[in-house]
C-alpha atoms as a PDB file:
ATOM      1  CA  UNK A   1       0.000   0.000   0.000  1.00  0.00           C
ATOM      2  CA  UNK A   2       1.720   3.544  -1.174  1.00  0.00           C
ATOM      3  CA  UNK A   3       2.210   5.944   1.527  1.00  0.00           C
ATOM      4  CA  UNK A   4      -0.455   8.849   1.137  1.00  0.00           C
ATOM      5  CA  UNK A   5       2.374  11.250   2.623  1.00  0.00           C
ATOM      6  CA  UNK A   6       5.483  10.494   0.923  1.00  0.00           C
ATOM      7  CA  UNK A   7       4.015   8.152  -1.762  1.00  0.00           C
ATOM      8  CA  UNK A   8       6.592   4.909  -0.306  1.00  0.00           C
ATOM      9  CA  UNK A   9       5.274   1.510  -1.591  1.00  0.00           C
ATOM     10  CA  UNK A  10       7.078  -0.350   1.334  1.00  0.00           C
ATOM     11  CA  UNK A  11       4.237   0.582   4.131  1.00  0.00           C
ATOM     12  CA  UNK A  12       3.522  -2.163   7.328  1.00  0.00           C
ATOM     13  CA  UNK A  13       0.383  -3.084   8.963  1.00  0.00           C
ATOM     14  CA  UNK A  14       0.489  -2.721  12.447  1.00  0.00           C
ATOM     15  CA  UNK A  15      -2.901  -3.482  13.965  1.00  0.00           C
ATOM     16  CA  UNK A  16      -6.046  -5.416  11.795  1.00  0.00           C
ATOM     17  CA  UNK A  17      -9.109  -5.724  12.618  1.00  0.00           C
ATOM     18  CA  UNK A  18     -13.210  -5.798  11.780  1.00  0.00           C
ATOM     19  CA  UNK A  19     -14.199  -2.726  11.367  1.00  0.00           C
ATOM     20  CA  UNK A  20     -17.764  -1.675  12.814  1.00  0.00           C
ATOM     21  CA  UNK A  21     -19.757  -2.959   9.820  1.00  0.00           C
ATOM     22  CA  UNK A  22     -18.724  -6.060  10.333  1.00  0.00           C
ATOM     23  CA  UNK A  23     -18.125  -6.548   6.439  1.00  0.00           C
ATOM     24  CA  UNK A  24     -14.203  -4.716   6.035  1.00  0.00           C
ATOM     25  CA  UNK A  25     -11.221  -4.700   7.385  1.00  0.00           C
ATOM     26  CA  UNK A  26      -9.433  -2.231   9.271  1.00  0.00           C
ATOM     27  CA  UNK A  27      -5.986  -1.541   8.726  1.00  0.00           C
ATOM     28  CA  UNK A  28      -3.325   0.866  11.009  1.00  0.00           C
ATOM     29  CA  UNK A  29      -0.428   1.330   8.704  1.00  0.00           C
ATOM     30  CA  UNK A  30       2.859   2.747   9.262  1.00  0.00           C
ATOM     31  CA  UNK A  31       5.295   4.284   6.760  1.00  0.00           C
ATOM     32  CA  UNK A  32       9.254   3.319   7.427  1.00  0.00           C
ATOM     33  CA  UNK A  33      10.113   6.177   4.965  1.00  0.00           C
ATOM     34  CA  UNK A  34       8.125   8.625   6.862  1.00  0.00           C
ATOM     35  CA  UNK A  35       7.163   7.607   9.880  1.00  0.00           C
ATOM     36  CA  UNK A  36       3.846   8.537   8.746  1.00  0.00           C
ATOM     37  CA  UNK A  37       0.576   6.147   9.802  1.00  0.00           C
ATOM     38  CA  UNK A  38      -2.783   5.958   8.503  1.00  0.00           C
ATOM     39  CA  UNK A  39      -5.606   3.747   7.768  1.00  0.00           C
ATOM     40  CA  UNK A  40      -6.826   1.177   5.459  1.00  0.00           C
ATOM     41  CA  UNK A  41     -10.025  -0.993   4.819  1.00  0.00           C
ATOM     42  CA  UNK A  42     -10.542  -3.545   2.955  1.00  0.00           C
ATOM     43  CA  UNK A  43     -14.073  -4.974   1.726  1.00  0.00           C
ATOM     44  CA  UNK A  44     -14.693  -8.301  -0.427  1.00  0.00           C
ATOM     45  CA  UNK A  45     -16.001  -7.510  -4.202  1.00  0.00           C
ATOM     46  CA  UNK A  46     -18.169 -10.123  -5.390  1.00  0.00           C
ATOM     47  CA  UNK A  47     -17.607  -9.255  -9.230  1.00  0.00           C
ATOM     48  CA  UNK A  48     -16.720  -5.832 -10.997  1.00  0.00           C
ATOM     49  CA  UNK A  49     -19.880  -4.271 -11.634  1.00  0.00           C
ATOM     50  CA  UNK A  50     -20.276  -1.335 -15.034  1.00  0.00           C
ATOM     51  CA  UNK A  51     -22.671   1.251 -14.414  1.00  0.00           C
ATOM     52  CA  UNK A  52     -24.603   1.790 -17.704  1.00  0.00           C
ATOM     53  CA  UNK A  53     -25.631   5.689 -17.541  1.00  0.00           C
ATOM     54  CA  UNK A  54     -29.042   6.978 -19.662  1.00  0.00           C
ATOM     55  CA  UNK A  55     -26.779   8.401 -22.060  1.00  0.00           C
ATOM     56  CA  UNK A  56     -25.316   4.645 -23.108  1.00  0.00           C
ATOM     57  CA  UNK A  57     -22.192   5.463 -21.621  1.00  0.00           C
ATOM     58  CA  UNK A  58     -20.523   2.808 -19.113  1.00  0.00           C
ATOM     59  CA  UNK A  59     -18.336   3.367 -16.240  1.00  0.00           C
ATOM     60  CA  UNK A  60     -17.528   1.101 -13.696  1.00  0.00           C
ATOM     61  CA  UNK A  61     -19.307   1.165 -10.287  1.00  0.00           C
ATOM     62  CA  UNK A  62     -17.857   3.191  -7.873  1.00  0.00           C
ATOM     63  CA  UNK A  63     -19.119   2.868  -3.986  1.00  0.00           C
ATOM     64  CA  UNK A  64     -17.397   5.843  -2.895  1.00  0.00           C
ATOM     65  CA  UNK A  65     -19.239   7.991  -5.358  1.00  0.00           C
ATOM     66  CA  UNK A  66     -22.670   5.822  -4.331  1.00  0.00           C
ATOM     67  CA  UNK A  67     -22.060   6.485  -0.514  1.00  0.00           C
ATOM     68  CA  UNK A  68     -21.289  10.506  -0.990  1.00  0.00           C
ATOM     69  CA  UNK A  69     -24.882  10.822  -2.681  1.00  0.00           C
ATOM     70  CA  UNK A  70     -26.715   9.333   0.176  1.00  0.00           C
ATOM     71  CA  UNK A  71     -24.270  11.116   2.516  1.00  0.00           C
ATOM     72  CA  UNK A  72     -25.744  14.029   0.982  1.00  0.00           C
ATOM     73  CA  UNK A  73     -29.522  13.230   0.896  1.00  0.00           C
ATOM     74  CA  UNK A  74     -29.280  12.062   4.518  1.00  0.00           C
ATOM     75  CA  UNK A  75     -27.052  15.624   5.249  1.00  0.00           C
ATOM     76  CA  UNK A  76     -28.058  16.418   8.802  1.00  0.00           C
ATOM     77  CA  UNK A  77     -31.275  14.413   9.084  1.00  0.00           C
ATOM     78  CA  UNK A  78     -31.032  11.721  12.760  1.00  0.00           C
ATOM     79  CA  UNK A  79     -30.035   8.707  11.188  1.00  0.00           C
ATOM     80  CA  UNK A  80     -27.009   7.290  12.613  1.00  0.00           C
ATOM     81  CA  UNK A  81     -23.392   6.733  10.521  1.00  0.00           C
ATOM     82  CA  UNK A  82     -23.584   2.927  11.331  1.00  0.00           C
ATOM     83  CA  UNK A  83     -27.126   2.907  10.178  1.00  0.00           C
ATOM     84  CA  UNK A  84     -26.195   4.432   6.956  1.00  0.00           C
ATOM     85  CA  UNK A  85     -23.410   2.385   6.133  1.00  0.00           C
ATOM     86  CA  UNK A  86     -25.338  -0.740   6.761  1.00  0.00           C
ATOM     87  CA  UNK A  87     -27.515   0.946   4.152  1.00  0.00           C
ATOM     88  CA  UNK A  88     -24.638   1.170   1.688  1.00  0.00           C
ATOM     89  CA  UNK A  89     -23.302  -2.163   1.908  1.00  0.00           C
ATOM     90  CA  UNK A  90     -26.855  -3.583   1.775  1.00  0.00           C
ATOM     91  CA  UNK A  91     -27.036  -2.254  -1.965  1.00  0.00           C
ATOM     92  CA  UNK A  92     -24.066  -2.906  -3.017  1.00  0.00           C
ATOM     93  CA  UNK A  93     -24.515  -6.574  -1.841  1.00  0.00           C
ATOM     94  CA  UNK A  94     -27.788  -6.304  -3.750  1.00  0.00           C
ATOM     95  CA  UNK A  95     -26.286  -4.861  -6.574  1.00  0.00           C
ATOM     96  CA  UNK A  96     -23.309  -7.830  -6.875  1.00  0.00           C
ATOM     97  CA  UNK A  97     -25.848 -10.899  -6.101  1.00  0.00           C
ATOM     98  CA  UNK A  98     -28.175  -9.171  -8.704  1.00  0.00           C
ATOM     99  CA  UNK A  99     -25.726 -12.099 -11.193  1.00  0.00           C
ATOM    100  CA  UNK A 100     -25.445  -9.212 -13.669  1.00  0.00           C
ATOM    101  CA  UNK A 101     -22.108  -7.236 -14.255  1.00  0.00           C
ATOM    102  CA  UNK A 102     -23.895  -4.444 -16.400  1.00  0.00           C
ATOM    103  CA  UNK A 103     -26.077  -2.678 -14.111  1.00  0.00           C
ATOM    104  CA  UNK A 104     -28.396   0.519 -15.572  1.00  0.00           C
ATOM    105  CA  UNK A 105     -27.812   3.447 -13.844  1.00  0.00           C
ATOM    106  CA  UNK A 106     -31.710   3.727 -13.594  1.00  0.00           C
ATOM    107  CA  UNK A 107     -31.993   0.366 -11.572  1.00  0.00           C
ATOM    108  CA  UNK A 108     -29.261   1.440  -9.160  1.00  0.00           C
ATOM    109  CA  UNK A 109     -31.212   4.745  -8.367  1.00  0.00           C
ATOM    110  CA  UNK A 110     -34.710   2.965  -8.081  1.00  0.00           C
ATOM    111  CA  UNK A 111     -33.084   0.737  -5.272  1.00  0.00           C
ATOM    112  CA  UNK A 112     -31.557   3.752  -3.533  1.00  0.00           C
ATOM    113  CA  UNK A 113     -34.899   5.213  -3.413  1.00  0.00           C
ATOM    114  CA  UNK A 114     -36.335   2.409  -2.426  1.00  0.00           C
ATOM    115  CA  UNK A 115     -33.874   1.928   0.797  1.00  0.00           C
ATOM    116  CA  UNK A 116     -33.736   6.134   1.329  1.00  0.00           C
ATOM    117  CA  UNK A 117     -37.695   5.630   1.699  1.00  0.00           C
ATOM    118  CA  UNK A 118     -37.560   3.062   4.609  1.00  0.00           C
ATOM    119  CA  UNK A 119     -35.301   4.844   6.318  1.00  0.00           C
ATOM    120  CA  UNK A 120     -36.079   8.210   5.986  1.00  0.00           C
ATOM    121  CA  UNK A 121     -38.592  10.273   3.857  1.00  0.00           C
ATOM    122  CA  UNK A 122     -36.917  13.719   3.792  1.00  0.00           C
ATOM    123  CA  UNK A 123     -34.077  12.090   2.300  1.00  0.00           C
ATOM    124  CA  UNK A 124     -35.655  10.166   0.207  1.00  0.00           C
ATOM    125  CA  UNK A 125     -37.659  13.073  -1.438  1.00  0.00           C
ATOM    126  CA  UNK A 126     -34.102  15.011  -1.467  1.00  0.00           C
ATOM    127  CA  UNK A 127     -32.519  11.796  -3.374  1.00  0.00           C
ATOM    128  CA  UNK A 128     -35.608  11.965  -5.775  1.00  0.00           C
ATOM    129  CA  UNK A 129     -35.319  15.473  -6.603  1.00  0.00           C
ATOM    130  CA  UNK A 130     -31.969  14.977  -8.358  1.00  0.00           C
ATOM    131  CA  UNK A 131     -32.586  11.596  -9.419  1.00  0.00           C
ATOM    132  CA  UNK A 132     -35.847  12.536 -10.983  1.00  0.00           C
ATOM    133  CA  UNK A 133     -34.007  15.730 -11.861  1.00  0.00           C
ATOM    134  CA  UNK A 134     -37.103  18.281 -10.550  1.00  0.00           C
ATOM    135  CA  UNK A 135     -37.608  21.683 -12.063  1.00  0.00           C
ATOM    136  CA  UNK A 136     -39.971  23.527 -10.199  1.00  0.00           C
ATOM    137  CA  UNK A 137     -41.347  23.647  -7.062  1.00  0.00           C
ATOM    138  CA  UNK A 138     -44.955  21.756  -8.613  1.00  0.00           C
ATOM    139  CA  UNK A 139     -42.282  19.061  -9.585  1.00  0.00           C
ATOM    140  CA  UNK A 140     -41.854  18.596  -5.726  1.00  0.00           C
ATOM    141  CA  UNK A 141     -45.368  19.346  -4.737  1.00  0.00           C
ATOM    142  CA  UNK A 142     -46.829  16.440  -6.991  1.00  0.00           C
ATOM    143  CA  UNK A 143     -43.928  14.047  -6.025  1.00  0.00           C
ATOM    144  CA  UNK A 144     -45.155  14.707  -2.078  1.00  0.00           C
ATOM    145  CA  UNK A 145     -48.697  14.375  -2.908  1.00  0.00           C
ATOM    146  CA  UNK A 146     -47.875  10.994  -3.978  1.00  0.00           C
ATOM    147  CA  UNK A 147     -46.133   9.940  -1.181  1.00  0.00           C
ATOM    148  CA  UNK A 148     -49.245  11.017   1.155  1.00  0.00           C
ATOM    149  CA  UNK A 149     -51.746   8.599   2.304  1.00  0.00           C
ATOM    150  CA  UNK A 150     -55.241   9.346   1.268  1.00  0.00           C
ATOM    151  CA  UNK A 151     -57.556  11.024   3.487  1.00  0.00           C
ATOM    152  CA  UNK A 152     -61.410  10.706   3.284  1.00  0.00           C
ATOM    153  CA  UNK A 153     -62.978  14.274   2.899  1.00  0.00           C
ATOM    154  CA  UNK A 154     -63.997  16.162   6.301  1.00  0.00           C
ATOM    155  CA  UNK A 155     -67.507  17.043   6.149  1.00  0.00           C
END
């Protein structure tokens, strides 16, 4: 592993262990070169999985880029970091079991959704709004309307 300081290849582990998800490892390194230390995980990847965008374009799947997006739809709302991760790894375990490598961009969003909305509806609606790429504030009002139960008419 390359030193993020001075860019060394020759870095040591000093310390492994699970981390709190229960699905990586955690990794205290230390830097010879630099005496610099830092940390590591490691998670198990079923198969490599391409991201097939709207456009037709493919890219491969990146979690990172998966886990800032719900980072930011669940941006200061009381849902716990452990909570949120078990979120993550939940669809990309869903994702890789799915037995396909080429995965539409579209499907990947509707299952985000999907998990945002058991978890929290203010982040789900903010997911939507970029997802579903809103333009004006009826965009939002119809998309909430739809998520409200229906109430019989007071008389």
């Amino acid at each position: 592993m390359r030193c993020p300081f001075c860019g060394n290849i020759d870095t040591q582990v000093k310390d492994s262990r699970p981390a709190e998800d229960h699905v990586s490892i955690r990794r205290r390194r230390f830097c010879p070169a630099c005496g610099g230390r830092f940390t590591t995980y490691e998670r198990v990847q079923l198969r490599d999985l391409v991201v097939i965008k709207t456009n037709g374009r493919r890219e491969d799947f990146d979690r990172d880029k998966l886990e800032r997006s719900i980072r930011i739809a669940l941006q200061k709302r009381p849902i716990e970091p452990e909570r949120m991760d078990q979120m993550i790894s939940g669809i990309v375990r869903r994702l890789e079991s799915m037995g396909e490598t080429d995965i539409p961009s579209k499907q990947i969003g509707e299952i985000v959704m999907e998990s945002l909305a058991r978890i929290d509806t203010v982040a789900y609606v903010r997911f939507a709004s970029v997802y579903k790429n809103f333009q004006a504030a009826d965009d939002f009002d119809k998309f909430v309307s739809e998520l409200r139960p229906e109430t019989p008419p007071t008389k």
